[in-house]
Protein backbone atom coordinates (compact mmCIF):
# COMPACT_ATOMS: atom_id res chain seq x y z
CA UNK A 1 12.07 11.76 4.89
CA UNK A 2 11.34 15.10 5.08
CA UNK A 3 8.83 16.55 7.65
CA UNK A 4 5.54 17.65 7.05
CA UNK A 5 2.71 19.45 8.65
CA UNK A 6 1.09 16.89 8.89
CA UNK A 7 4.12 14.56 9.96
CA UNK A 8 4.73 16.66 12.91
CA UNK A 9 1.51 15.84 14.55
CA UNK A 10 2.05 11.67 14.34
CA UNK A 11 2.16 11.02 18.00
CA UNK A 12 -0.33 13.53 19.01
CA UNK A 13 -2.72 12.52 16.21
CA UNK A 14 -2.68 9.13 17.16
CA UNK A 15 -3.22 9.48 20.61
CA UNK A 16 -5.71 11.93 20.42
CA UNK A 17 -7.83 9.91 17.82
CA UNK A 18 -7.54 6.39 19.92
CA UNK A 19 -8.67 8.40 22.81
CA UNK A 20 -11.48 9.82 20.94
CA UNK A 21 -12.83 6.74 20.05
CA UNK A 22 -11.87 4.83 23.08
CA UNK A 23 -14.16 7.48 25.48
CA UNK A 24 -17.10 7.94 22.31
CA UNK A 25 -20.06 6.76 23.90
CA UNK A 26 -19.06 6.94 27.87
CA UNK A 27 -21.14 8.72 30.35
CA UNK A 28 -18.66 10.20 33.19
CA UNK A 29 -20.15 8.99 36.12
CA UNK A 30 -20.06 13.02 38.05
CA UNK A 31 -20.04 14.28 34.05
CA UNK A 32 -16.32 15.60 34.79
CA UNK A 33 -14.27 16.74 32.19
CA UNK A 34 -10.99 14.16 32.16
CA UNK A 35 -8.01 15.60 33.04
CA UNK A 36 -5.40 12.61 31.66
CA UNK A 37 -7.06 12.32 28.29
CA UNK A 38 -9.21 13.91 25.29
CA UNK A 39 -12.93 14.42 25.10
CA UNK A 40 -15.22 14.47 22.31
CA UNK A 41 -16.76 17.58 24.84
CA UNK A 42 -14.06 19.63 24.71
CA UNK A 43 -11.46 18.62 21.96
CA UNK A 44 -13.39 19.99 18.43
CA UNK A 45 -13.10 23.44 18.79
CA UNK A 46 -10.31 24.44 16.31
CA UNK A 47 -9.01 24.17 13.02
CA UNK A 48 -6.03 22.65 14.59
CA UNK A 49 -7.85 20.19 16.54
CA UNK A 50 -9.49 19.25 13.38
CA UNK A 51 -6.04 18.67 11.52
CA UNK A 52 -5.19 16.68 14.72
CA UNK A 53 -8.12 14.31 14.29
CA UNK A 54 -7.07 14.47 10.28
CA UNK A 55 -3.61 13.37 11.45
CA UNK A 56 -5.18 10.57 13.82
CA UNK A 57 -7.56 9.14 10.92
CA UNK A 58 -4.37 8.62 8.66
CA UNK A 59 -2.07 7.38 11.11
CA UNK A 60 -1.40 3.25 11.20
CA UNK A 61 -2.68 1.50 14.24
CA UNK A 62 0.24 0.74 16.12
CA UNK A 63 1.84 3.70 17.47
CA UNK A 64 5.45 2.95 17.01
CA UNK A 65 7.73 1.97 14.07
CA UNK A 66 8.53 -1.29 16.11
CA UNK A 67 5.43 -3.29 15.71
CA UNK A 68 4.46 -2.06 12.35
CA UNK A 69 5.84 -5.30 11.09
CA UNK A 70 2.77 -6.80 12.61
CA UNK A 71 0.33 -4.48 12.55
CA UNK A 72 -1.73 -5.93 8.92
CA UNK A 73 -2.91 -2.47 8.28
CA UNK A 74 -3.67 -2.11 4.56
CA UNK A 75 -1.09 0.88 4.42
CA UNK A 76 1.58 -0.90 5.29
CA UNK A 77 4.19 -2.69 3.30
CA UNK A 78 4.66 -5.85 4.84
CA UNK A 79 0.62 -6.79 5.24
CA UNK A 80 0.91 -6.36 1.08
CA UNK A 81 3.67 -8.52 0.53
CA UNK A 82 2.77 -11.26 3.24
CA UNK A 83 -1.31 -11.00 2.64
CA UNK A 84 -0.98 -10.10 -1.57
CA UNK A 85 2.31 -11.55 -2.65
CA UNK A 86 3.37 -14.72 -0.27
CA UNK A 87 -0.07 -16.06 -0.86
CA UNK A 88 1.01 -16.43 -4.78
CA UNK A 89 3.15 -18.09 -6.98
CA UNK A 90 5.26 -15.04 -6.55
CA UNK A 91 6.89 -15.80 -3.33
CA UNK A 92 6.79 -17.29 0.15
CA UNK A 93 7.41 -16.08 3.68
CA UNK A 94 9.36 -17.86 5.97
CA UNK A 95 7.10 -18.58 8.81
CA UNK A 96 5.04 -20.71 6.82
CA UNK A 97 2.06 -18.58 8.43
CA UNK A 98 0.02 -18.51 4.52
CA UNK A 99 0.35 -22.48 4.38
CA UNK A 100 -3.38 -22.86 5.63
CA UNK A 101 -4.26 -19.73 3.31
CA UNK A 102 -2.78 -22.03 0.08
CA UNK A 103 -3.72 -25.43 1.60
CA UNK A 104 -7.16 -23.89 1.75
CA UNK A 105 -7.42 -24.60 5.57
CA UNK A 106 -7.42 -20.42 6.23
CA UNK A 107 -9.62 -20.45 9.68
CA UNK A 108 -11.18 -16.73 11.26
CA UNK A 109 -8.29 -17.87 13.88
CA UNK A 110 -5.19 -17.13 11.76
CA UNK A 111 -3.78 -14.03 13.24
CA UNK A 112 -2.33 -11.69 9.70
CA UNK A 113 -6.26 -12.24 8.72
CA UNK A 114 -7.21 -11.30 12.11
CA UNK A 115 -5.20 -8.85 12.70
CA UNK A 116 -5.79 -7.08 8.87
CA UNK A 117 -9.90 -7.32 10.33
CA UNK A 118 -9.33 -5.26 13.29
CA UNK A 119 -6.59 -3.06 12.48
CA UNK A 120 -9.21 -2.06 9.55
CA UNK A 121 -12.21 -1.58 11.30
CA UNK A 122 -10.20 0.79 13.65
CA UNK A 123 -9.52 2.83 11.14
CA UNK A 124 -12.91 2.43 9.61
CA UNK A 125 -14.15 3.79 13.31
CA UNK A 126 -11.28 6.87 13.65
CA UNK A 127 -13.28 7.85 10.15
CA UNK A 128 -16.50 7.75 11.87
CA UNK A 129 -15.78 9.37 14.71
CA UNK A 130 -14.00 12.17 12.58
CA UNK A 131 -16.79 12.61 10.54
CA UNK A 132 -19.39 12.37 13.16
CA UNK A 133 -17.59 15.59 15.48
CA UNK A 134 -16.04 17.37 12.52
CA UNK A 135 -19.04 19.99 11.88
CA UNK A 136 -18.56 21.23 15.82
CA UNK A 137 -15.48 22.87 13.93
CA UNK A 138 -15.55 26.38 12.97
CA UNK A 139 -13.34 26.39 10.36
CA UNK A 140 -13.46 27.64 6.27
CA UNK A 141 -16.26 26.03 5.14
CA UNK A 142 -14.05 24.96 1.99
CA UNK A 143 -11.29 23.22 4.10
CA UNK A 144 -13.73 21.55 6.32
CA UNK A 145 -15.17 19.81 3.19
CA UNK A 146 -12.15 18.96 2.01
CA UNK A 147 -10.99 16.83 4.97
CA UNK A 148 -14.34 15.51 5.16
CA UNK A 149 -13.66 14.07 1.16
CA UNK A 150 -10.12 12.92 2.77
CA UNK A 151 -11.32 10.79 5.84
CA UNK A 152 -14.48 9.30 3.34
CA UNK A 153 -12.00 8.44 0.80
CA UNK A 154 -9.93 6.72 2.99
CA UNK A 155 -12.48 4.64 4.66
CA UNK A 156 -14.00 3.85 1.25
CA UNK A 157 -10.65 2.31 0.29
CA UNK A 158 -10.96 0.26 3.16
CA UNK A 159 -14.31 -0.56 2.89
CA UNK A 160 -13.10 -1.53 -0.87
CA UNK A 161 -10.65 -4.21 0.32
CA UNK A 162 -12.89 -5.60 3.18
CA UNK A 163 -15.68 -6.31 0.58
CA UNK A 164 -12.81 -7.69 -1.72
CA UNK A 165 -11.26 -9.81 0.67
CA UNK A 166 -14.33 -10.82 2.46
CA UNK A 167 -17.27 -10.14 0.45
CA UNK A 168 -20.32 -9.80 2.57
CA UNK A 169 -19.12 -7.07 5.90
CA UNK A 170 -20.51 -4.67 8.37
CA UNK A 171 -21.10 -1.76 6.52
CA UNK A 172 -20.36 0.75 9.79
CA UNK A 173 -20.84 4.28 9.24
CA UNK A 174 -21.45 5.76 12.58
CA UNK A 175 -19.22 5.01 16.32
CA UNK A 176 -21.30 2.47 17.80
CA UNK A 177 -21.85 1.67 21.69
CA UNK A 178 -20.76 -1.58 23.27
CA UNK A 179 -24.54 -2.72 22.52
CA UNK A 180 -24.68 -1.85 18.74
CA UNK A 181 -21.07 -3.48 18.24
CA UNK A 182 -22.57 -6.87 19.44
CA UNK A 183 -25.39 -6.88 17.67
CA UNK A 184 -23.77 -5.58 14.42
CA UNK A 185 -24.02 -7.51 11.08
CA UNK A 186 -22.98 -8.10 7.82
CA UNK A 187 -24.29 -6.60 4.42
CA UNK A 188 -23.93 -7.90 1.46
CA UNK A 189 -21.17 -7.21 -0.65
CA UNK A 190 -23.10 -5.57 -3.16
CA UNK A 191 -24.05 -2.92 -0.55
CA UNK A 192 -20.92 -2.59 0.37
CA UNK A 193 -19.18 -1.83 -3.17
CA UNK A 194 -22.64 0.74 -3.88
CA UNK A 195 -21.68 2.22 -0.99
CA UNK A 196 -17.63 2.79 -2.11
CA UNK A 197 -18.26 4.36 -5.01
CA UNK A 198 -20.99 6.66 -3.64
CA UNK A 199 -18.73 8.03 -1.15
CA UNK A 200 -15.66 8.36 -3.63
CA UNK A 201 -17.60 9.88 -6.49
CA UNK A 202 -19.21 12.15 -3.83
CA UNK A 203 -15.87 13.03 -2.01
CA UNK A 204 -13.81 13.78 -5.69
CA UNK A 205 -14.60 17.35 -6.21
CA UNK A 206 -13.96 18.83 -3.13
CA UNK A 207 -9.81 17.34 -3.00
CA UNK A 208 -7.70 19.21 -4.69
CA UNK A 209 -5.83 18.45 -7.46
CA UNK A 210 -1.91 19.48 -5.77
CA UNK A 211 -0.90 20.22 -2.67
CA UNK A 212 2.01 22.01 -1.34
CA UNK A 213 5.02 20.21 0.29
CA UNK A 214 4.13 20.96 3.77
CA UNK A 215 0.69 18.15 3.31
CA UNK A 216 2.12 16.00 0.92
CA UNK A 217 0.60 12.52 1.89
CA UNK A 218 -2.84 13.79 1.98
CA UNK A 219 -5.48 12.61 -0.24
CA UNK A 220 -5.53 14.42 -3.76
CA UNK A 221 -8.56 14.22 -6.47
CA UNK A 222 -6.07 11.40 -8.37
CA UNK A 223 -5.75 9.54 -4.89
CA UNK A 224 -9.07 9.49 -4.61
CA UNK A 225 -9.91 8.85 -8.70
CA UNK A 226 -7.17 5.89 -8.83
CA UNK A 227 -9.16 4.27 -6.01
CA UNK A 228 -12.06 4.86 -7.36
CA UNK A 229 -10.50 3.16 -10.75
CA UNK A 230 -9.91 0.08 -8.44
CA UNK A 231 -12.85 -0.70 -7.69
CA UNK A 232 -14.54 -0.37 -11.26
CA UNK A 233 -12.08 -2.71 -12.38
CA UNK A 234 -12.33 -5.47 -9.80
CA UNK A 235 -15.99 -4.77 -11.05
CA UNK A 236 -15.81 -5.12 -13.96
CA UNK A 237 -16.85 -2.45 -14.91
CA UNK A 238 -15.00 -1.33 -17.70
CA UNK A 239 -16.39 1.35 -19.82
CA UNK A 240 -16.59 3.16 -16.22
CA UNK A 241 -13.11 2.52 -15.56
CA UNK A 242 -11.90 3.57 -18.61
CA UNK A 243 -13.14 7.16 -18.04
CA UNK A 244 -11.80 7.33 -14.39
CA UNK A 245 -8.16 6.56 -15.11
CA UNK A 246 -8.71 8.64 -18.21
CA UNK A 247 -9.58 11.53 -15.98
CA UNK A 248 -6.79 11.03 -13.90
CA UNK A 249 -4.10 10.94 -16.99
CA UNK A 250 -5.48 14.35 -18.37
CA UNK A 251 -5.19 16.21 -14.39
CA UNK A 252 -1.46 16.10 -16.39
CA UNK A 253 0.09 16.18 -12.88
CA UNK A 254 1.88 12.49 -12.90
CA UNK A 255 4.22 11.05 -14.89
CA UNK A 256 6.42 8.16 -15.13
CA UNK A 257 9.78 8.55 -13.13
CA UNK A 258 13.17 7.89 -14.87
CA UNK A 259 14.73 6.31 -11.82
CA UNK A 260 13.11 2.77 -11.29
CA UNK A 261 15.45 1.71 -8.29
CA UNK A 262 14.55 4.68 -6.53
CA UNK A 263 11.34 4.32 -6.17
CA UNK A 264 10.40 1.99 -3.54
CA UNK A 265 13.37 3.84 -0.99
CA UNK A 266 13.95 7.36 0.37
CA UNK A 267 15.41 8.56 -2.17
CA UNK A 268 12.18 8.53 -4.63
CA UNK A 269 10.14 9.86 -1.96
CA UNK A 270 8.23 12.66 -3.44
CA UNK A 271 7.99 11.61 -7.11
CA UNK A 272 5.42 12.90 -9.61
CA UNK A 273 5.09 9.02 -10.02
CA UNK A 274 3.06 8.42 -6.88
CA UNK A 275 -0.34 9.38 -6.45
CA UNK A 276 -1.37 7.94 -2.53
CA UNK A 277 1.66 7.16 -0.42
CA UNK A 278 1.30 5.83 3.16
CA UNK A 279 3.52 8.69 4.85
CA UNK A 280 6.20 7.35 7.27
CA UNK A 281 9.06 9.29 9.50
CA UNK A 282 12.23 7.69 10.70
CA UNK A 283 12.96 6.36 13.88
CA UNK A 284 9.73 7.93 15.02
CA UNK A 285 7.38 6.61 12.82
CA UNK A 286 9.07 3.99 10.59
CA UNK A 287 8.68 0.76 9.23
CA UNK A 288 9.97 -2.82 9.55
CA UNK A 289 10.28 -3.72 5.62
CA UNK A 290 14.43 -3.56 5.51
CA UNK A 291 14.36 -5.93 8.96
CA UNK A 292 11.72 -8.60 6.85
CA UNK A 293 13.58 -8.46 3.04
CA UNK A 294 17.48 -8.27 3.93
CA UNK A 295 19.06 -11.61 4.99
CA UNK A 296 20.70 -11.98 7.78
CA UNK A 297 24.52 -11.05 6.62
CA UNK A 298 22.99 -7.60 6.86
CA UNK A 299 20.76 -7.65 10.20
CA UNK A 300 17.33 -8.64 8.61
CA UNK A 301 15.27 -11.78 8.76
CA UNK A 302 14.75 -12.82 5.11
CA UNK A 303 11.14 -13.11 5.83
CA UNK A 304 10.49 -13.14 2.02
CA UNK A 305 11.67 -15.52 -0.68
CA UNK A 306 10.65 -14.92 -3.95
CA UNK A 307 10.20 -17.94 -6.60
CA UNK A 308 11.72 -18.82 -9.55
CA UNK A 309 8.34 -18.85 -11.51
CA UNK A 310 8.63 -14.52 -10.51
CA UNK A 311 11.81 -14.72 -12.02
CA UNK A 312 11.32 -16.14 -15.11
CA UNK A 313 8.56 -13.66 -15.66
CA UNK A 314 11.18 -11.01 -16.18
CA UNK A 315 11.81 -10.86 -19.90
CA UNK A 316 15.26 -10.53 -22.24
CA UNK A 317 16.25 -7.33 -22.92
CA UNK A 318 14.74 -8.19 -26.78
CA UNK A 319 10.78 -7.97 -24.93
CA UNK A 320 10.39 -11.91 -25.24
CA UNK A 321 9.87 -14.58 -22.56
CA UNK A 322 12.98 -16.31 -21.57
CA UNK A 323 11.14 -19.65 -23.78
CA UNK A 324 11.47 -17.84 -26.27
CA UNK A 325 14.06 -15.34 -27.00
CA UNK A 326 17.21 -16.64 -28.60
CA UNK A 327 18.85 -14.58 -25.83
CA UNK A 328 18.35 -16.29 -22.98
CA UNK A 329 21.04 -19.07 -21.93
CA UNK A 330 20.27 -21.08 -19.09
CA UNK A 331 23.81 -21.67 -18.22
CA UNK A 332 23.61 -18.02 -17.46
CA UNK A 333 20.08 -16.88 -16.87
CA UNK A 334 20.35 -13.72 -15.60
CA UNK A 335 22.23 -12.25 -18.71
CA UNK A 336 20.11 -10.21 -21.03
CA UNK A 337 17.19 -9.90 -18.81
CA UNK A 338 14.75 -6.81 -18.24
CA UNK A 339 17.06 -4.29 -15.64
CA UNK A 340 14.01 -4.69 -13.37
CA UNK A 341 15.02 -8.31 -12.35
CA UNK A 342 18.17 -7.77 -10.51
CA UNK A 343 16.62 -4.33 -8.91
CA UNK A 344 13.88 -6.25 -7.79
CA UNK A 345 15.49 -9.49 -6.43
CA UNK A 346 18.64 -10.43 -5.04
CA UNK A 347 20.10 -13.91 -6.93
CA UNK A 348 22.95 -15.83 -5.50
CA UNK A 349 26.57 -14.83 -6.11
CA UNK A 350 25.64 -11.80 -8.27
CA UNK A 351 23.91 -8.98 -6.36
CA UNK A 352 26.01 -7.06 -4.04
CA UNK A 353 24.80 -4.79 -0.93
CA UNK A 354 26.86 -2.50 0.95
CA UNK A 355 29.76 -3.88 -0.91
CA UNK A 356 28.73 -7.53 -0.02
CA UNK A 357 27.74 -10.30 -2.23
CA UNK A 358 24.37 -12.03 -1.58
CA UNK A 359 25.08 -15.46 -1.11
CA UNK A 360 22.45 -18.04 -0.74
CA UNK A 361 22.14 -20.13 2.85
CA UNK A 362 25.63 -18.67 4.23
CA UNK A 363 24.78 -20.21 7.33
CA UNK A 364 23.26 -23.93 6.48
CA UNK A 365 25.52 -25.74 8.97
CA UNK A 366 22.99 -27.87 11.25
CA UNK A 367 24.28 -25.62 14.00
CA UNK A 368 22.46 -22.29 12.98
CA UNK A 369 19.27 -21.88 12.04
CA UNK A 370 19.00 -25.33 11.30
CA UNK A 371 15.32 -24.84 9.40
CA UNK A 372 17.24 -22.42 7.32
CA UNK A 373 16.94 -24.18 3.88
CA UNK A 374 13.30 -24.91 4.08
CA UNK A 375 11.96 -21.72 6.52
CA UNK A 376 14.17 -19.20 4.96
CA UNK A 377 16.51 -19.09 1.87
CA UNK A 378 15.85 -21.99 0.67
CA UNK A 379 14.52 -20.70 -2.71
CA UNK A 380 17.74 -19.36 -3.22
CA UNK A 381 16.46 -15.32 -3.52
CA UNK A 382 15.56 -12.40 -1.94
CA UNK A 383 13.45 -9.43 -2.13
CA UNK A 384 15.57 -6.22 -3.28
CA UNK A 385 12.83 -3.92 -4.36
CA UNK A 386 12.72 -1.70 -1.18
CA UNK A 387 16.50 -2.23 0.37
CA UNK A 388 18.00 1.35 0.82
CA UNK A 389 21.76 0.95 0.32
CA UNK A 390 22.35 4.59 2.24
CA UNK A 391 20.23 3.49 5.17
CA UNK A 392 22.33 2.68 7.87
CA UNK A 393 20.06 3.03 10.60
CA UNK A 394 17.91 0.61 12.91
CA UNK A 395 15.84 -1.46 10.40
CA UNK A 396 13.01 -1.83 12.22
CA UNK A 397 11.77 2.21 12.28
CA UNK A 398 13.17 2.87 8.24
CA UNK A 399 11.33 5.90 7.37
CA UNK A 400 10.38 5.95 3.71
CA UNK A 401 7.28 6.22 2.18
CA UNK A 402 5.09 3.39 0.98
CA UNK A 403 3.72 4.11 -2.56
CA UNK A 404 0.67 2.39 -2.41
CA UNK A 405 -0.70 3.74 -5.80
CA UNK A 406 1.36 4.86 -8.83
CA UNK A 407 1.10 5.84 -12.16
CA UNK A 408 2.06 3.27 -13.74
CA UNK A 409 -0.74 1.31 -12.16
CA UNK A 410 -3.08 4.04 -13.73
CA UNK A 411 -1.31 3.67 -17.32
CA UNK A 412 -1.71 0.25 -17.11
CA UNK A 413 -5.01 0.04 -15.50
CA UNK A 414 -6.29 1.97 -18.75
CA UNK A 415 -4.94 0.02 -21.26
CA UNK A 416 -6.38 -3.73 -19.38
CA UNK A 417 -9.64 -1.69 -19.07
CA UNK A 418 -9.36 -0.62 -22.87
CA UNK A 419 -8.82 -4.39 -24.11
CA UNK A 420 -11.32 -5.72 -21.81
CA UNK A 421 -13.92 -3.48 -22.93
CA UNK A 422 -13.44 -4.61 -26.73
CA UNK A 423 -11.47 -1.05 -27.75
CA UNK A 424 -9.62 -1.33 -30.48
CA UNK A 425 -5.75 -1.62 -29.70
CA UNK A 426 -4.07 0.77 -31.82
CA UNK A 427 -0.33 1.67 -31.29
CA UNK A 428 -1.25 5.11 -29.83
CA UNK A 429 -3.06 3.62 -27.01
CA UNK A 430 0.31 1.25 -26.54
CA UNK A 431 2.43 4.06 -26.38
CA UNK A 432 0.38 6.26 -24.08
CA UNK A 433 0.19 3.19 -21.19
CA UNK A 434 2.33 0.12 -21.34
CA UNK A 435 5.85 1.50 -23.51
CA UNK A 436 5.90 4.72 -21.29
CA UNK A 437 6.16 2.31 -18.09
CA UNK A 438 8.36 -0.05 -20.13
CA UNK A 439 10.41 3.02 -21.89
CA UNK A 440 10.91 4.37 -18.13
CA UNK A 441 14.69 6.11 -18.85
CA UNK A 442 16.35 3.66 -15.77
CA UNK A 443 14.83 0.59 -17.91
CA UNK A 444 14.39 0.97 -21.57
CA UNK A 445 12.87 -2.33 -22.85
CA UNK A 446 11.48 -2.06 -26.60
CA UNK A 447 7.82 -1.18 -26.70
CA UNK A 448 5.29 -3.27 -27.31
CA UNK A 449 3.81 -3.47 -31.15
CA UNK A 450 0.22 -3.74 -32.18
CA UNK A 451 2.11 -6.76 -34.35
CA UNK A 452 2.43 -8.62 -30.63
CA UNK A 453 -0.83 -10.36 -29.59
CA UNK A 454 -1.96 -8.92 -25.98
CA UNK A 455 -3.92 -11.06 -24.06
């Protein structure tokens, strides 16, 4: 991944905005300045140590590439597929650590929801503290607003998926002393949600709608609109919807990428497809997702095992489900099937990596790994979406981006808020959203017809 302005300032940023917070609300007992260590006193005095903070506020919570596997920060891979995918019929994860969640016995002691709590409300305070100290700043009055629309957007996206998750939080919008943390409680979700979209629709027109290379990663007006999106749909809200994601398509700055398998790896960093990416750097600031999808022929864990009920959601190449289409053969089900299938998930004896065929449980013997078949592989797949081929590095710190939002989320976003909202389907509105996704060059599966019933 290439460097950034911002990139350069990881380490710094995050140290500078846990100390911030960490020493917010201290008295110094002789009202010394510290010498190992920043101060709310002394650090806001530049536009740099603004952009600092900026950095801080965007950063993940653990400091290192190592433990980002289990740090559940909501911009970060592995808390999505663990917290949003292994909790579905769409996979599993091999510690068996979202049994209670499915069995319905999910306690406040289980440590992913735990740890996805805190590692938000850290974040929620960086934004606080940012926004509290940021007017000590003599900087372009422009630019200052601008990062202040960056920080609220990103804590209303978190406030978004607390009040999602959760329903009824703390609604925290100030760094509290030891006192007011204890004594803190929650609002009602309703609050909460009022209070998203307030900030959102307040911080829109002061982000820009581009930026150049050097801050790509930062919060744009479609970041911030696509979010906003989010929320009107989990709202229901649809007319309202509608016109966000409208807004968004007519900025006439995304588009659909012809390269599908490039997407979730280095190599698609950067596309006009992505509209908020969680910004990562190699080695210094990477991620764990290649050590939790590959198996272990190639150094990973297999943490994730997809189901066969994910698979057979993949179509034929004629747009029908496998019960249906005279193409499919279940002697040999993975002929004829949407292109996305085998880029998505590794099947047994068919996908190769590094010039090595996946094979299912290559090391069953009861004397390795002997909880292999039900812990690990046992569903017979694995996750290929986001397994970079070209990496050859350690796969705990992989550097590439997480695309957290894309356009094809938008595009399809529109059209679900379209036929919710009783619009009429016509073929126009199919071709604008759900064939330009399915048309993607890399993929080419026949468009969808007003003639086919979408429900």
């Amino acid at each position: 991944m290439k460097k950034s302005c911002v990139s350069k300032y990881i380490f710094v940023g995050a140290f500078l905005s846990f100390s911030i917070v960490v020493l917010t609300g201290c008295d110094s007992l002789l009202n010394k300045y510290p010498l190992d260590s920043l101060s709310n006193s002394t650090f806001w005095q530049t536009e740099g140590d603004a952009l600092l903070a900026l950095t801080g506020v965007y950063q993940q919570n653990k400091l290192t590439g190592t433990n980002a596997k289990q740090s559940f920060d909501l911009w970060n891979q592995d808390a999505y597929l663990r917290l949003f995918e292994a909790t579905t019929d769409n996979g599993f994860e091999k510690d068996n650590g979202v049994t209670d969640f499915n069995n319905g016995d999910l306690a406040a002691s289980y440590q992913p929801v735990m740890d996805l709590w805190t590692t938000t409300y850290i974040k929620i305070t960086k934004c606080n503290n940012f926004l509290e100290n940021i007017d000590n700043v003599e900087m372009d009055v422009s630019k200052l607003e601008e990062m202040k629309a960056e920080v609220k957007t990103i804590r209303a996206y978190d406030y978004f998926w607390l009040a999602f998750l959760w329903s009824d939080v703390p609604l925290v919008t100030k760094v509290l002393t030891v006192d007011e943390a204890n004594s803190v409680f929650r609002d009602s979700r309703e609050n909460v949600i009022k209070f998203v979209i307030e900030e959102l629709q307040a911080a829109i027109p002061n982000l820009p709608v581009t930026r150049p290379d050097k801050d790509y990663g930062r919060i744009t007006k479609g970041a911030a609109l696509a979010i906003l999106g989010r929320v009107f749909l989990a709202e229901k809200r649809w007319e309202d919807a509608k016109n966000v994601y409208k807004q968004i398509m007519d900025l006439g700055v995304y588009n659909i990428d012809a390269r599908f398998s490039d997407l979730f790896i280095e190599k698609g960093e950067n596309s006009k497809e992505f509209l908020l990416v969680s910004k990562r750097m190699p080695d210094i600031y990477g991620n764990s997702i290649l050590l939790s999808c590959l198996g272990f022929t190639w150094g990973g864990y297999h943490h994730y095992s997809p189901y066969n009920e994910l698979v057979e959601d993949f179509e034929c190449i004629d747009g029908l489900p496998v019960k249906e289409s005279p193409l499919f053969d279940p002697e040999k089900p993975y002929e004829n099937r949407d292109p996305r299938l085998l880029k998505t998930i590794f099947v047994d004896n068919i996908s190769v990596f590094k010039n090595i065929l996946y094979i299912a449980h290559p090391d069953s013997s009861p004397t390795v790994y002997q909880d292999q078949l039900t812990r690990r592989q046992w569903s017979g797949y694995m996750v290929r979406k986001f397994c970079d081929e070209d990496y050859n590095g350690n796969l705990n710190v992989y550097g590439c981006d997480f695309p957290m939002i894309r356009y094809a989320e938008v595009l399809l976003s529109y059209l679900e808020a379209n036929i919710e909202s009783g619009t009429p389907i016509t073929q126009n509105l199919l071709d604008e959203t759900i064939n330009r996704v399915r048309g993607r060059e890399e993929i080419k599966m026949p468009p969808v017809t007003e003639q086919i019933r979408i429900s």
